[in-house]
Protein backbone atom coordinates (compact mmCIF):
# COMPACT_ATOMS: atom_id res chain seq x y z
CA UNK A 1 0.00 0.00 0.00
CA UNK A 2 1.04 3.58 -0.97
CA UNK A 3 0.16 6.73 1.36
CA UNK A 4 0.87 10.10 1.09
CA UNK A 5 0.64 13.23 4.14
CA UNK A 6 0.55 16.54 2.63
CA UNK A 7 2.05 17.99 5.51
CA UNK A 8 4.20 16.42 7.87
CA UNK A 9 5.45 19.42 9.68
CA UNK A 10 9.00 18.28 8.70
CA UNK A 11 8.97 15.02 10.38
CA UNK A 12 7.96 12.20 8.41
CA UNK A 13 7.95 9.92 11.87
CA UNK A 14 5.13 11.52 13.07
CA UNK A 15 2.95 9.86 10.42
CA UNK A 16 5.12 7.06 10.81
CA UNK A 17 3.69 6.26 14.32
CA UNK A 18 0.14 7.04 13.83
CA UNK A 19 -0.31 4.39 10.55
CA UNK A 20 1.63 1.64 12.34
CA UNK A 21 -1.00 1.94 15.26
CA UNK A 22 -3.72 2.05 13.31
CA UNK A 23 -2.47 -1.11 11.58
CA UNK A 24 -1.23 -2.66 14.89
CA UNK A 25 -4.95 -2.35 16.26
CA UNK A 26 -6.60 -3.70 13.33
CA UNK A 27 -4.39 -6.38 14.37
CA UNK A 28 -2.17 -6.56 11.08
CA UNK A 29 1.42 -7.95 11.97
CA UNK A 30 4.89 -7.62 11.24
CA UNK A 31 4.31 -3.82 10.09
CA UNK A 32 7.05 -1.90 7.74
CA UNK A 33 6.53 1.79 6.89
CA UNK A 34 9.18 3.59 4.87
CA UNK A 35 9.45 6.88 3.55
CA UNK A 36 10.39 8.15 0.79
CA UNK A 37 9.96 10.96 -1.63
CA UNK A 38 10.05 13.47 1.45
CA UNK A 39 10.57 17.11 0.33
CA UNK A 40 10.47 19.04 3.46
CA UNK A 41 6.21 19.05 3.75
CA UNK A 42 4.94 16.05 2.23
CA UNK A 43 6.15 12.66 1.86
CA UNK A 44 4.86 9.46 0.43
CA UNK A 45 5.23 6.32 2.70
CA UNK A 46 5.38 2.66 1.29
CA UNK A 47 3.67 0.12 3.91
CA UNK A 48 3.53 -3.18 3.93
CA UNK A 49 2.26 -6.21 6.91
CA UNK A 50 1.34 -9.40 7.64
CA UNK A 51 -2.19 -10.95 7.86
């Protein structure tokens, strides 16, 4: 899955944290965000889990 914040007030992690509990209480496992194609404001994260 592909995501994208609009504004991340500079810190990608924030984002970060909040998908990887929303997946972890939906009870997905083994989560892995990354980031990538951060330019300051916005930045695109590639996630991935287990069922």
């Amino acid at each position: 899955m592909l995501g994208k914040a609009r504004e991340c007030n500079g810190n990608p992690g924030y984002h970060m944290g909040i998908i990887k509990a929303g997946l972890t209480r939906a009870g997905a496992m083994n989560i892995r965000v990354e980031p990538f194609d951060f330019n300051g404001h916005a930045c695109s994260y590639r996630v991935r889990w287990d069922s």
